[in-house]
C-alpha atoms as a PDB file:
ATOM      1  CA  UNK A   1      14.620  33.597  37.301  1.00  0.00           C
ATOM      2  CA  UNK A   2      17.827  34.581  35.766  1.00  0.00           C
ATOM      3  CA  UNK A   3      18.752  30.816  35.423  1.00  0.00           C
ATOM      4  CA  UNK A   4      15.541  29.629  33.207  1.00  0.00           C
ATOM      5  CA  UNK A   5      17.803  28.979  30.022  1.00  0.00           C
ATOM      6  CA  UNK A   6      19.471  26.264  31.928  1.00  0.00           C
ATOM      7  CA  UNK A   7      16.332  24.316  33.058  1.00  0.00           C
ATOM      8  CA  UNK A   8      15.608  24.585  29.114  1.00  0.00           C
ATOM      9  CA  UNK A   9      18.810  23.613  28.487  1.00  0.00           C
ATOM     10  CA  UNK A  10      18.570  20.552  31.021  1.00  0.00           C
ATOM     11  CA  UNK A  11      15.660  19.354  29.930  1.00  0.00           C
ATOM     12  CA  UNK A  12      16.104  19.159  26.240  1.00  0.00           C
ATOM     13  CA  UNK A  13      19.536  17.258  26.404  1.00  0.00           C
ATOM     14  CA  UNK A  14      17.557  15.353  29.144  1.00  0.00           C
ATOM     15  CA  UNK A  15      14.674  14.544  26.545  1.00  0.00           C
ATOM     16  CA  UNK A  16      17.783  13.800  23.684  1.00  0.00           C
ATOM     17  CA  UNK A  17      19.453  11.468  25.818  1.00  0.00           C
ATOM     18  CA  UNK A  18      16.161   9.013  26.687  1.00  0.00           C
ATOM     19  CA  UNK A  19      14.628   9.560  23.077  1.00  0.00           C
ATOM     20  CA  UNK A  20      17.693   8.517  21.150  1.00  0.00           C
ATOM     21  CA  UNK A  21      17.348   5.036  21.037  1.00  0.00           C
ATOM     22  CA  UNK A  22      14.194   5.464  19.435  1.00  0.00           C
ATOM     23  CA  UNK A  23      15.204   7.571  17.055  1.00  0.00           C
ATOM     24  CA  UNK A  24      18.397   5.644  15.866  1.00  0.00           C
ATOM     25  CA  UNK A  25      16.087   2.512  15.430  1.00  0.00           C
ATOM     26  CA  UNK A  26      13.584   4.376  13.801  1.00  0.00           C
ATOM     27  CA  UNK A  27      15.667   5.143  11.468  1.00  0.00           C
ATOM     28  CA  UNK A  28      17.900   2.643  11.176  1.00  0.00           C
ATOM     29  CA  UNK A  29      15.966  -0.322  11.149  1.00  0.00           C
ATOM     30  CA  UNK A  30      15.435  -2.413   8.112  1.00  0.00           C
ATOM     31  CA  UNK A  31      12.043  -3.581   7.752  1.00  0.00           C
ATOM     32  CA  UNK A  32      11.474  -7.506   8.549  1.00  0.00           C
ATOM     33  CA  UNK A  33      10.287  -9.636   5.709  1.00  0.00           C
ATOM     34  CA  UNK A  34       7.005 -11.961   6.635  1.00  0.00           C
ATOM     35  CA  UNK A  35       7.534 -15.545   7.333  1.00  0.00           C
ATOM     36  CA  UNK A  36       6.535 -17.906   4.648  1.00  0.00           C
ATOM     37  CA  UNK A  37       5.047 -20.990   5.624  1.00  0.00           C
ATOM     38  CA  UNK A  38       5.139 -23.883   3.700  1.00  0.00           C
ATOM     39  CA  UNK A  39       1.801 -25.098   2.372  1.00  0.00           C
ATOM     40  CA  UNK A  40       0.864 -27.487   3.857  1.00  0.00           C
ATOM     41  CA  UNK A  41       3.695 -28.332   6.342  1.00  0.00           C
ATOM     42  CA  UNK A  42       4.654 -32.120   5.982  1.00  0.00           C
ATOM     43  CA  UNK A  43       2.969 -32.592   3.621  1.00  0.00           C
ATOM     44  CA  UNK A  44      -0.535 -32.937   5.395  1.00  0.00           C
ATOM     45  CA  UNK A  45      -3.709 -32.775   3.509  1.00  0.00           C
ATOM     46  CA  UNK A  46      -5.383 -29.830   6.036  1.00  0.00           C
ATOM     47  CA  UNK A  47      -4.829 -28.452   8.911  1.00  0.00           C
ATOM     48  CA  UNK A  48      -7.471 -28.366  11.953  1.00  0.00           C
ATOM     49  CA  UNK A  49      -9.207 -25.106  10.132  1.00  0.00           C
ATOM     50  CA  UNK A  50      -7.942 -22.909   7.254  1.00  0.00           C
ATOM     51  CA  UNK A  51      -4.811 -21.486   7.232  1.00  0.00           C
ATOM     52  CA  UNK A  52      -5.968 -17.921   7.477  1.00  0.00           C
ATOM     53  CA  UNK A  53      -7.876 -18.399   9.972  1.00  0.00           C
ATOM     54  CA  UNK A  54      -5.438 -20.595  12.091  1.00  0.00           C
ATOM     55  CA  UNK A  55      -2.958 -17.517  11.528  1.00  0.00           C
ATOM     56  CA  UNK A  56      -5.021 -15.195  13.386  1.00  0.00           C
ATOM     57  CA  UNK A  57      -6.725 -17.103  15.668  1.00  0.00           C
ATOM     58  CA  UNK A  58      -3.995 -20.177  16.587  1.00  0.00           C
ATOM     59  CA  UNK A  59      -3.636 -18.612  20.301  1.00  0.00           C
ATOM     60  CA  UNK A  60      -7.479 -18.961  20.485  1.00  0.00           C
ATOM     61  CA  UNK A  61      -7.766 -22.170  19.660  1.00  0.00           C
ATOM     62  CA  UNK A  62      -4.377 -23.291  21.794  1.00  0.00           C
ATOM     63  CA  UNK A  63      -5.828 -21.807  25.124  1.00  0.00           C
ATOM     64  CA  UNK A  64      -9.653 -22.880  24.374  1.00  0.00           C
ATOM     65  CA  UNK A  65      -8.257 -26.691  23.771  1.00  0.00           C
ATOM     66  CA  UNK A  66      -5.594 -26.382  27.054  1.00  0.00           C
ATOM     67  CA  UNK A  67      -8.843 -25.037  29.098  1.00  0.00           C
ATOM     68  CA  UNK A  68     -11.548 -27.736  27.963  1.00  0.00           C
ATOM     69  CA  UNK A  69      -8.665 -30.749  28.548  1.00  0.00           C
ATOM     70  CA  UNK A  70      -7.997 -29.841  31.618  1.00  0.00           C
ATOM     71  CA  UNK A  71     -11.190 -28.344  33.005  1.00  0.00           C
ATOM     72  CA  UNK A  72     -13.170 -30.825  31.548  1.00  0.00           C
ATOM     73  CA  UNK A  73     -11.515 -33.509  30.179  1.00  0.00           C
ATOM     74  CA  UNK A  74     -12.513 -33.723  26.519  1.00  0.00           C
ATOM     75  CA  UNK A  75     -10.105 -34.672  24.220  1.00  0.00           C
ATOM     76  CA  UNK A  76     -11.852 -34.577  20.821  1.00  0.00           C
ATOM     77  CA  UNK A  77     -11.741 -31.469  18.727  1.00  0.00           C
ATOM     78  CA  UNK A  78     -13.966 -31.198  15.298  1.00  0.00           C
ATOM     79  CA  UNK A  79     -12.802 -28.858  12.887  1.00  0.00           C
ATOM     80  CA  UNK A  80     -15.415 -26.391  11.414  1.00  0.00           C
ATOM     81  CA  UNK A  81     -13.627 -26.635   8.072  1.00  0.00           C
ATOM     82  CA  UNK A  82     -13.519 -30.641   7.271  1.00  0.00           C
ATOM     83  CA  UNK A  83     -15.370 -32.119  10.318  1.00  0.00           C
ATOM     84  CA  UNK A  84     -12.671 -34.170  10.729  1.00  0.00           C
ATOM     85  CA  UNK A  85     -12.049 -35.542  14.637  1.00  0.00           C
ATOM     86  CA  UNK A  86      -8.810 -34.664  16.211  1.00  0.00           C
ATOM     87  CA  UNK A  87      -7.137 -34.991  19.448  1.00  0.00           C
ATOM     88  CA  UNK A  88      -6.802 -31.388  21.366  1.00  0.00           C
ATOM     89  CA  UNK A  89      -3.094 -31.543  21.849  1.00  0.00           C
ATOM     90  CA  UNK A  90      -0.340 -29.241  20.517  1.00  0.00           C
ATOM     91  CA  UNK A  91       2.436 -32.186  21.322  1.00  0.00           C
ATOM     92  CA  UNK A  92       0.342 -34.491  19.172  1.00  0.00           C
ATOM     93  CA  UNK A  93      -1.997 -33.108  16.435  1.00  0.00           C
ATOM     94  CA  UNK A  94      -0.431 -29.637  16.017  1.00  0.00           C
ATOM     95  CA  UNK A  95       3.202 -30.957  16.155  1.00  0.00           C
ATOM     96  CA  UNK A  96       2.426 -34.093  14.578  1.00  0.00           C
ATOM     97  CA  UNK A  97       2.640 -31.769  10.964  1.00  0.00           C
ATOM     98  CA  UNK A  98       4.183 -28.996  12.320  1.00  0.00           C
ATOM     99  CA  UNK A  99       7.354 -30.615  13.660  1.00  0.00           C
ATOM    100  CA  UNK A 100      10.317 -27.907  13.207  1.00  0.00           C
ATOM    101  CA  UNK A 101       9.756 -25.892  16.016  1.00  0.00           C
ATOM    102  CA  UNK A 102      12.639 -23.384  14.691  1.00  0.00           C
ATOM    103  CA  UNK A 103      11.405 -22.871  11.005  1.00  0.00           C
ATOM    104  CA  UNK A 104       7.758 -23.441  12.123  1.00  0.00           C
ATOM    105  CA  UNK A 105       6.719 -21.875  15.152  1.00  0.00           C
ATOM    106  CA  UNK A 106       9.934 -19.304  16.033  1.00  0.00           C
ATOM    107  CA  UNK A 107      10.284 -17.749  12.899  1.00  0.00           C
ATOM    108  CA  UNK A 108       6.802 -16.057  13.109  1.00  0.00           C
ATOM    109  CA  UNK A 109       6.903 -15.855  16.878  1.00  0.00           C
ATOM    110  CA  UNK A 110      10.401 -13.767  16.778  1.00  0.00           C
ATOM    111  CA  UNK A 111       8.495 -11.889  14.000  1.00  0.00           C
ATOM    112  CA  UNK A 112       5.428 -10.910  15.676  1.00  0.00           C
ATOM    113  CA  UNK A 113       7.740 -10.466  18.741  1.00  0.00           C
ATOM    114  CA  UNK A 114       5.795 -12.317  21.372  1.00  0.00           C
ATOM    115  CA  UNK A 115       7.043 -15.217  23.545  1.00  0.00           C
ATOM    116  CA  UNK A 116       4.472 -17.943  23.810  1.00  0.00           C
ATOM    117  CA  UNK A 117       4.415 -19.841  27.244  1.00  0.00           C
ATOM    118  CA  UNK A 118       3.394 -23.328  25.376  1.00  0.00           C
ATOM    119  CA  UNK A 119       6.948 -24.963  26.032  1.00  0.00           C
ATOM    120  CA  UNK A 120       7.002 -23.527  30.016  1.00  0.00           C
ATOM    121  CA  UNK A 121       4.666 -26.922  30.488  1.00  0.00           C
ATOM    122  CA  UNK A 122       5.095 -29.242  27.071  1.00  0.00           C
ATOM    123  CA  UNK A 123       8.192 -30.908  26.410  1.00  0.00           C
ATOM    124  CA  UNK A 124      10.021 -28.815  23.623  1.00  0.00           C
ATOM    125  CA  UNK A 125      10.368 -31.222  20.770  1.00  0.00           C
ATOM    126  CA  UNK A 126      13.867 -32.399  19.648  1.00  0.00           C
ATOM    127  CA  UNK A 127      14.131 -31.440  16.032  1.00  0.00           C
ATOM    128  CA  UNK A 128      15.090 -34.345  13.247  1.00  0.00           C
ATOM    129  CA  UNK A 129      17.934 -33.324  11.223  1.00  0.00           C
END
C-alpha cells in the first residue's frame, strides 16, 4: 500500500474540481435585493385576499381555483378578506390588475427561482407599452 498518498491525492483534487463552482458562487455572489411590488397594482382597490397572504399562498390559491373550474365547474370565488365575488381565472381577475407579466409576475418568480407552469396552458399576455 505503498501508493495510498496518491488515492489521497486523487481524491482531494477530485473533491476540488466538483466543489469549486460552489465555492466561487458562494463567495462571489452578490446578494439579490427583494422585489417591490407596487401597492396596489393598477391602481385596484384590493386584491382577492391581503397582500401578505396572497404572497405566500398565491400558488395555493392558483391550483385550488384551476382544480374546482375544471373538476367542477364553478367559476365564482369569494374572498375571505372583502367578500367580494370574483371570477376564478388568472387570465381575467388576476391579470385584469396585474397586467405586466415582466415587472409583475417574473421579477419575483426569477427571484424565488422557480418556473411556474401557468403560461404552458394560458395564453401569455402581450404587454402594453
Amino acid at each position: 500500500m505503498h501508493d495510498g498518498w496518491k488515492i489521497v491525492v486523487g481524491l482531494a483534487v477530485f473533491v476540488l474540481l466538483v466543489t469549486s463552482p460552489l465555492v466561487y458562487n458562494a463567495l462571489s455572489a452578490e446578494k439579490a435585493s427583494v422585489p417591490e411590488l407596487v401597492k396596489p397594482p393598477n391602481g385596484a382597490p384590493e386584491c382577492v385576499e391581503d397582500a401578505a397572504w396572497m404572497r405566500a399562498s398565491h400558488m395555493d390559491l392558483l391550483n385550488d381555483w384551476r382544480d374546482i373550474v375544471v373538476r367542477e365547474g364553478r367559476r365564482d370565488y369569494t374572498s375571505g378578506l372583502t367578500g367580494t365575488v370574483y371570477d376564478m381565472s388568472l387570465s381575467k381577475t388576476c391579470m385584469g390588475c396585474h397586467s405586466n407579466k415582466d415587472e409583475f409576475c417574473d421579477r419575483c418568480h426569477t427571484y424565488m427561482a422557480v418556473a411556474p407552469y401557468c403560461w404552458d396552458c394560458h395564453v401569455e399576455p402581450e404587454e402594453v407599452s
